[in-house]
Protein backbone atom coordinates (compact mmCIF):
# COMPACT_ATOMS: atom_id res chain seq x y z
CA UNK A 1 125.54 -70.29 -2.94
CA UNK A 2 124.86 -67.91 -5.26
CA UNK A 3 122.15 -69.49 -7.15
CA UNK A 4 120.87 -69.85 -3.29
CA UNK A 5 120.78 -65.81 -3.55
CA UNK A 6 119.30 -65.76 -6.58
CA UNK A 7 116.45 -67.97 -5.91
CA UNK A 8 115.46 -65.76 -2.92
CA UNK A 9 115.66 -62.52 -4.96
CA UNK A 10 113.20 -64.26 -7.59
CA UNK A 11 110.76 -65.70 -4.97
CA UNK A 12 111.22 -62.13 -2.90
CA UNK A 13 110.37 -60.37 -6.41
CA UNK A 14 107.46 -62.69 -6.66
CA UNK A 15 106.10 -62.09 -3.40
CA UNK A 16 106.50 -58.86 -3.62
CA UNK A 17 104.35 -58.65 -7.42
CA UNK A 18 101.83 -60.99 -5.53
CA UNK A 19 100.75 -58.57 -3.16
CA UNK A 20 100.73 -55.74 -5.57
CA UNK A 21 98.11 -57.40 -7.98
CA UNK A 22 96.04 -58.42 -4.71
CA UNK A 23 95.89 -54.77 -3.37
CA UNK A 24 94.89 -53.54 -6.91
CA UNK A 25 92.82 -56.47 -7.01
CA UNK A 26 90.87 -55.30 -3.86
CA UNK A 27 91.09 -51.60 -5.00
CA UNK A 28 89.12 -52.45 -8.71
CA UNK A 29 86.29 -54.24 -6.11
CA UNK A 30 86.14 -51.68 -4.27
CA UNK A 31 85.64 -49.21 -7.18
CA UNK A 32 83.20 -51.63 -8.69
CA UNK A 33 81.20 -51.84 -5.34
CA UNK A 34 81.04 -48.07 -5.31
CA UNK A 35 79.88 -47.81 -8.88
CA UNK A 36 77.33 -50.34 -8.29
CA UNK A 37 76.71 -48.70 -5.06
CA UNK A 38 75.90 -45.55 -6.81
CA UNK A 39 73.92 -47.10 -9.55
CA UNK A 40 71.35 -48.77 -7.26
CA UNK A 41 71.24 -44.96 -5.26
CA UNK A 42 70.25 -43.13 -9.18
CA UNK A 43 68.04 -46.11 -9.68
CA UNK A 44 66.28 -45.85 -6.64
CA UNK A 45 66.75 -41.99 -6.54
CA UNK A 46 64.63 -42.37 -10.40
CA UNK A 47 62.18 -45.07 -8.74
CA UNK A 48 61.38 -42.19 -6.13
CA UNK A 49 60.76 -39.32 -8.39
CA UNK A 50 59.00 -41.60 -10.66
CA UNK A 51 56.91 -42.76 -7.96
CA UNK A 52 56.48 -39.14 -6.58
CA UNK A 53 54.96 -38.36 -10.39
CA UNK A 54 52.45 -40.91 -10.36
CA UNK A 55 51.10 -39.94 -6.72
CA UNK A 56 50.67 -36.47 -8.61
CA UNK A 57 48.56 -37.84 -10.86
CA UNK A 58 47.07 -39.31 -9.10
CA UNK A 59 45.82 -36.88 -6.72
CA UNK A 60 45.71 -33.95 -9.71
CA UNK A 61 41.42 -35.00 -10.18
CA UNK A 62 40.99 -35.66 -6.90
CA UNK A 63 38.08 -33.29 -6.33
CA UNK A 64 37.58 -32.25 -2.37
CA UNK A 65 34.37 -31.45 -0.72
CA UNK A 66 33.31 -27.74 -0.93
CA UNK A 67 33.87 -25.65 2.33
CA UNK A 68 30.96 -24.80 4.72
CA UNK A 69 31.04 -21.07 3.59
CA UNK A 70 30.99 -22.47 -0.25
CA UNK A 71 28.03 -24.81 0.67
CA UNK A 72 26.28 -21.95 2.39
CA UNK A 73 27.10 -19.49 -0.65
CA UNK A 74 25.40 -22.42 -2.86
CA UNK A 75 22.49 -22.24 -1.16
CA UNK A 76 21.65 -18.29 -0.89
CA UNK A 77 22.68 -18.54 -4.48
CA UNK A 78 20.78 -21.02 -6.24
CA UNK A 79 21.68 -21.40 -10.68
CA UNK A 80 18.36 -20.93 -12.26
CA UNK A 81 19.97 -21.40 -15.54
CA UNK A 82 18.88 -24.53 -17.25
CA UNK A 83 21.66 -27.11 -18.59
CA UNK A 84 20.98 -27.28 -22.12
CA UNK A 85 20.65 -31.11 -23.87
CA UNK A 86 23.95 -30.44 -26.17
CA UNK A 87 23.44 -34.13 -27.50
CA UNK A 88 20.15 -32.69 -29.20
CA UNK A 89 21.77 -29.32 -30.46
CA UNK A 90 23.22 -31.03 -33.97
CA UNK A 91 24.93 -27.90 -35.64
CA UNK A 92 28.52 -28.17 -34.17
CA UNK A 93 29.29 -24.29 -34.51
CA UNK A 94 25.41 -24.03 -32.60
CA UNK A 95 26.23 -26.59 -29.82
CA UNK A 96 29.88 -25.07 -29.18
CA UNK A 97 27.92 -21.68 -28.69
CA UNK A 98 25.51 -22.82 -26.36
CA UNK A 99 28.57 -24.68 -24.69
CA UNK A 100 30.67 -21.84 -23.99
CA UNK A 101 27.24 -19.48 -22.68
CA UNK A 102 26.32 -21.86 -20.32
CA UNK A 103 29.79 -22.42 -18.88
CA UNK A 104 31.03 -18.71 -18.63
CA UNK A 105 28.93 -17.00 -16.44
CA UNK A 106 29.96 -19.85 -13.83
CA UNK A 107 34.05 -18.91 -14.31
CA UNK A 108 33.09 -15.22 -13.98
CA UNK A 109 31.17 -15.66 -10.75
CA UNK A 110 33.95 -17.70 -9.18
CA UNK A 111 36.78 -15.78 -10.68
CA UNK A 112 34.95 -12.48 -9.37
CA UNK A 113 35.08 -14.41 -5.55
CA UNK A 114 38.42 -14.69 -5.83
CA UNK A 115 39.29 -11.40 -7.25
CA UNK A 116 37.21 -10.25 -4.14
CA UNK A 117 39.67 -12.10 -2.08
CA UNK A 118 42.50 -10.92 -3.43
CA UNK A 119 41.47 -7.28 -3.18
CA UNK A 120 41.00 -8.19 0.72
CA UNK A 121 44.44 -9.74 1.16
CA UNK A 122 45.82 -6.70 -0.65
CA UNK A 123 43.88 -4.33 2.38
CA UNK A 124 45.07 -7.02 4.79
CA UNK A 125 49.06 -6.43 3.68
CA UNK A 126 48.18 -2.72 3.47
CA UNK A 127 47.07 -2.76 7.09
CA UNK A 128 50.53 -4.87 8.43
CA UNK A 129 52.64 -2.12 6.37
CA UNK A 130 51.32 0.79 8.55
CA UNK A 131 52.04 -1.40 11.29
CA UNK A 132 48.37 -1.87 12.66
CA UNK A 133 47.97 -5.20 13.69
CA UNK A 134 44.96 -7.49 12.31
CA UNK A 135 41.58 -8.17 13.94
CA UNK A 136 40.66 -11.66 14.96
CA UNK A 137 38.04 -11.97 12.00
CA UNK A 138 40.92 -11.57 9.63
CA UNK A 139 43.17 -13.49 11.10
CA UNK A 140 40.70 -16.31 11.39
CA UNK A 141 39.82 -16.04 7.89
CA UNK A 142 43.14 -16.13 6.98
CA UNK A 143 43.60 -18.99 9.11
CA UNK A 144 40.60 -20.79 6.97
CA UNK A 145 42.13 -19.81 3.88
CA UNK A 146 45.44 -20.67 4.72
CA UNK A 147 44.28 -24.33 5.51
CA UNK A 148 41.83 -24.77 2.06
CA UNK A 149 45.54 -24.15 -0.11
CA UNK A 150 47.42 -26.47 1.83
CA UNK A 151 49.25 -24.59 4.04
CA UNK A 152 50.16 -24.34 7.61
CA UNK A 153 48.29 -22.36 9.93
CA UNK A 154 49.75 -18.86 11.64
CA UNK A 155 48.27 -17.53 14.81
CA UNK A 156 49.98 -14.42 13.72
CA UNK A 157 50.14 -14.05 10.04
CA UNK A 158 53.04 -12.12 8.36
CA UNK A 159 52.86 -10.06 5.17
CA UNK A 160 55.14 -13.03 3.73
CA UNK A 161 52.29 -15.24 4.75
CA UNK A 162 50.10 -13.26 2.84
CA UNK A 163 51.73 -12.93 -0.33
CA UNK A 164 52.25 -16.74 -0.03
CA UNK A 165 48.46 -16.61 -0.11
CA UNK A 166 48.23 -14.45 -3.36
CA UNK A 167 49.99 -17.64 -5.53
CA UNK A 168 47.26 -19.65 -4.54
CA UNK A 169 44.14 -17.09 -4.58
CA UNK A 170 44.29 -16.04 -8.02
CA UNK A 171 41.96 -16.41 -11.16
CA UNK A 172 41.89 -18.93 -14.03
CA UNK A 173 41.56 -17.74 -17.54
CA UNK A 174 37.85 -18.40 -19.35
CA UNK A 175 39.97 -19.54 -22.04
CA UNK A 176 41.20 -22.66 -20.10
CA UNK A 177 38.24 -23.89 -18.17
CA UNK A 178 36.42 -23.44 -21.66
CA UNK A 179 39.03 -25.31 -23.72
CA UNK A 180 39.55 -28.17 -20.52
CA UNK A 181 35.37 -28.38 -19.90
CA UNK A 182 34.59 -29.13 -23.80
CA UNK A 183 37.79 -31.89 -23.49
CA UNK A 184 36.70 -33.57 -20.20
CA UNK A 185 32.69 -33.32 -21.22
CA UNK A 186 32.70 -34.05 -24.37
CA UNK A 187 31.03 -30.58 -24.82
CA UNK A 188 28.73 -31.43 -22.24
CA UNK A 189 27.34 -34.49 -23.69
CA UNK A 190 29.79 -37.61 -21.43
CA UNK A 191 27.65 -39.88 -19.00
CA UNK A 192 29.47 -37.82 -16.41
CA UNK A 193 28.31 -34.32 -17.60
CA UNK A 194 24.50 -35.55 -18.00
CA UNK A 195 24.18 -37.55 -14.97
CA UNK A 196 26.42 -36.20 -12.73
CA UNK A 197 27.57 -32.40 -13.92
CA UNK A 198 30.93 -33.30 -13.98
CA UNK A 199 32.64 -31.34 -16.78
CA UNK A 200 35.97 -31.95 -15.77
CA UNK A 201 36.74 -35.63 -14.53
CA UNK A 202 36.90 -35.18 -10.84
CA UNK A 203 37.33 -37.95 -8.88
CA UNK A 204 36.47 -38.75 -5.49
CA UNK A 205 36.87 -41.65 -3.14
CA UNK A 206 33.96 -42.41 -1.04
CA UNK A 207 31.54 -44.59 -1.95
CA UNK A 208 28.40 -43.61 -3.83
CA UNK A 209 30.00 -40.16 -4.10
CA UNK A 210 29.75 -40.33 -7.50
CA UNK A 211 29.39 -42.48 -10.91
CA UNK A 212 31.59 -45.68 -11.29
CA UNK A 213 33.53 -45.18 -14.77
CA UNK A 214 32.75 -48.22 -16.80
CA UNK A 215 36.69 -48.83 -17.92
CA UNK A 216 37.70 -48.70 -13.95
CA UNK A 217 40.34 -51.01 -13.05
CA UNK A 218 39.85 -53.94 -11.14
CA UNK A 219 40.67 -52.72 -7.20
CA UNK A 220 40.48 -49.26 -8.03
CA UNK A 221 38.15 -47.27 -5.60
CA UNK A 222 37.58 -43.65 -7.67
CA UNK A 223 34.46 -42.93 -8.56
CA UNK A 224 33.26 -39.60 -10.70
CA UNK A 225 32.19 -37.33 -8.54
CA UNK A 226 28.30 -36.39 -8.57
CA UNK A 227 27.68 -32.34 -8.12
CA UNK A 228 24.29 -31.11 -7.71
CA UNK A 229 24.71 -28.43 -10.85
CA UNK A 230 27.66 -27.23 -13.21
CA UNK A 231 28.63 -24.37 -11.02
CA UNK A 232 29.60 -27.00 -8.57
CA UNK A 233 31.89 -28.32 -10.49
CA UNK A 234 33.51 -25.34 -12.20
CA UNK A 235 33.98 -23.90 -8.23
CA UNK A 236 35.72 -27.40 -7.91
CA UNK A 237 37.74 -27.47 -10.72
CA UNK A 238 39.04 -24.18 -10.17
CA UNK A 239 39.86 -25.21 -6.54
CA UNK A 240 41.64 -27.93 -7.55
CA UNK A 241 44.43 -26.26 -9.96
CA UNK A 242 44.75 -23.60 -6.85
CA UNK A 243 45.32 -25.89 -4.20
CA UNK A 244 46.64 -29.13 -5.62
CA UNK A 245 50.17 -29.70 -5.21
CA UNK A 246 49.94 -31.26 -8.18
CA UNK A 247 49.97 -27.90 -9.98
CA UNK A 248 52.46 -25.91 -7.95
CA UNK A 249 53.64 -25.34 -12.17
CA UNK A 250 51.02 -23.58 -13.11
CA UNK A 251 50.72 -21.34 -10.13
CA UNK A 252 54.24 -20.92 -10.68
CA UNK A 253 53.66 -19.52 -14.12
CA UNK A 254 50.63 -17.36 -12.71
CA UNK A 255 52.66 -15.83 -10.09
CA UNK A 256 54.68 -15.13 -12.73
CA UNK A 257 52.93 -13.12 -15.14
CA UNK A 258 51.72 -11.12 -11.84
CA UNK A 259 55.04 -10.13 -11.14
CA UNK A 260 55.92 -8.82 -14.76
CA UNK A 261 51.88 -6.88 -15.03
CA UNK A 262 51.41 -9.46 -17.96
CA UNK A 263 47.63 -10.99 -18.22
CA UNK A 264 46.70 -14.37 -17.50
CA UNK A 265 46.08 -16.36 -20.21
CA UNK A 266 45.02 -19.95 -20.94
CA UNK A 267 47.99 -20.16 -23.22
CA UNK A 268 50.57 -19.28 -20.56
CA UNK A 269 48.64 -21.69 -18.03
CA UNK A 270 47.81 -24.70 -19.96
CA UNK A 271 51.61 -25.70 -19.88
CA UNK A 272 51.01 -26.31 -15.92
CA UNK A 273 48.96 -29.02 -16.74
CA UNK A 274 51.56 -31.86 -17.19
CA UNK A 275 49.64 -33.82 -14.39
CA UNK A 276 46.22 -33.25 -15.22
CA UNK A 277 46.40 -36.77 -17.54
CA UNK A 278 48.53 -39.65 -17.80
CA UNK A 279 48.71 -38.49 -21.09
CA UNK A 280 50.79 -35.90 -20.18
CA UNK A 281 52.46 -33.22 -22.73
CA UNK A 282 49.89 -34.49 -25.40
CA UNK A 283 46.76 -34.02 -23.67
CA UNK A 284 48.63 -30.12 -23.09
CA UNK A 285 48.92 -30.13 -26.78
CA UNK A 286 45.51 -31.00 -27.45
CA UNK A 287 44.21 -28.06 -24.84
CA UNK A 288 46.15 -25.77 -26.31
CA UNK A 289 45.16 -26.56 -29.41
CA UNK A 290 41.29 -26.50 -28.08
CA UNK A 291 41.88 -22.79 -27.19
CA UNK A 292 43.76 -21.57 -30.60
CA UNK A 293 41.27 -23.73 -32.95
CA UNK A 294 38.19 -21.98 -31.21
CA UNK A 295 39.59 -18.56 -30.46
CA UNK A 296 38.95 -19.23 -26.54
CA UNK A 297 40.91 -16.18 -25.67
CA UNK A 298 38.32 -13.85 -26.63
CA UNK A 299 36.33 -14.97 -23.97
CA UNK A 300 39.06 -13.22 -21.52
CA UNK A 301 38.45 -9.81 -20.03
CA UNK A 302 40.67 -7.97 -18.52
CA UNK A 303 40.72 -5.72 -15.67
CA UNK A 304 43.49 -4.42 -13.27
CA UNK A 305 46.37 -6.53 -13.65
CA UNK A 306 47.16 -6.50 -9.76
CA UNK A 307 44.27 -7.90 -8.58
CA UNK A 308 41.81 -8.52 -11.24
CA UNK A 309 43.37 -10.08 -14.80
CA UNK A 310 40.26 -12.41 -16.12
């Protein structure tokens, strides 16, 4: 009888062991699953961001069509300015010269429209703070500009959606479309500066908009865009780092230097140009370098910091 007992208590004692390793059993899997569960989520959480990057650069050269009022500007406007034949211009010091003098005078005229539209949206936020309300031409204009940066349309526009407005209507330093325009061109002397006065890589993506790069992958559908003159494409280029998402950085650091009165430099700037190559921090290096090595930021003239730092 009472090894009877005993052999119960020992199989009850099993049993009871049994289902203690099979619950912790169950728990460990269900930790495991969870772990793995959140591994896959960071993977595909990296996948995304990673993917998210490489739309960025992909878009950051994507060079848009120039607005109506830009086109009709163009043409009341026409450059009488010659482009010089760098290739033939064989003193290096000589050639950077003639570089930089035929490139400025384009950054100051487009810098100086913008300036002219800040000063405007400054009137325009004046106006709202005496609490007059806004004509139709303004707010229409508004509307236009609005939709150019990538932004939503307001029947009524607020002084918030103003100063939203200021990030992206703001100047870029000489220093940097200098220093990024000698990179991209070659100092004016690439296939794409000579036949197609591209100075700064744009892309486009209709056919025959511009010139096929030789080294373009198999599938891929860019071309370089074609612009009629180098003004063109400095308007474009300028365009392109205020309305891109793709440099939301840079503005950032703009919009910064604003706020604390300090100027705009290419210095500051050329760090919001992570997406401007696949290259990355080393192409940033190399502009950077372009400015310091050449003393680009004496090309830089400064005005009223509020509305117009060059």
């Amino acid at each position: 009888m009472e090894r009877k007992i005993l052999w119960l208590i020992s199989f009850a004692l099993i049993f009871i062991l049994w289902l203690k390793i099979e619950s912790v059993g169950k728990l460990n899997e269900n930790n495991t699953s969870q772990a793995s569960s959140g591994q896959v989520s960071s993977e595909q959480s990296s996948n995304g961001e990673a993917e998210e990057e490489a739309d960025l650069q992909d878009q950051a050269n994507l060079s848009g069509e120039s607005s109506a009022e830009e086109k009709d500007y163009f043409k009341k406007h026409p450059v009488t300015t010659k482009t010089p034949d760098f290739s033939a211009i064989k003193d290096v010091n000589e050639r950077k010269q003639a570089f930089f003098s035929f490139i400025k005078p384009f950054v100051d005229e487009k810098n100086a429209q913008i300036l002219r539209q800040r000063k405007r949206l400054f009137s325009l936020l004046a106006t709202l703070k005496k609490g007059d309300s806004l004509s139709a031409k303004d707010k229409a204009w508004l509307s236009d500009l609005r939709s150019s940066s990538g932004l939503d349309k307001v029947d009524s526009p607020s002084a918030d959606d103003i100063k939203q407005l200021l990030n992206y209507v703001d100047i870029v330093p000489s220093s940097l479309v200098l220093a990024q325009a000698a990179n991209e061109s070659a100092w004016g002397t690439s296939r794409f500066a000579t036949d197609g006065n591209n100075y700064f890589g744009q892309w486009c993506f209709r056919k025959g908009c511009g010139l096929v790069p030789e080294s373009r992958d198999d599938g891929a559908a860019h071309e370089v865009r074609k612009f009629n003159d180098a003004r063109e494409s400095v308007f474009s280029y300028i365009d392109n780092l205020n309305q891109n998402a793709a440099y939301k950085k840079l503005r950032a650091i703009r919009a910064n230097l604003r706020k604390d009165h300090d100027p705009i430099t290419g210095l500051a700037l050329v760090h919001g140009l992570d997406n401007y190559s696949q290259r990355g921090q080393a192409y940033v290096d190399e502009i950077e370098g372009l400015i310091e090595y050449n003393k680009l930021w004496r090309f830089n003239t400064q005005n009223d910091p509020k509305v117009s730092v060059n």
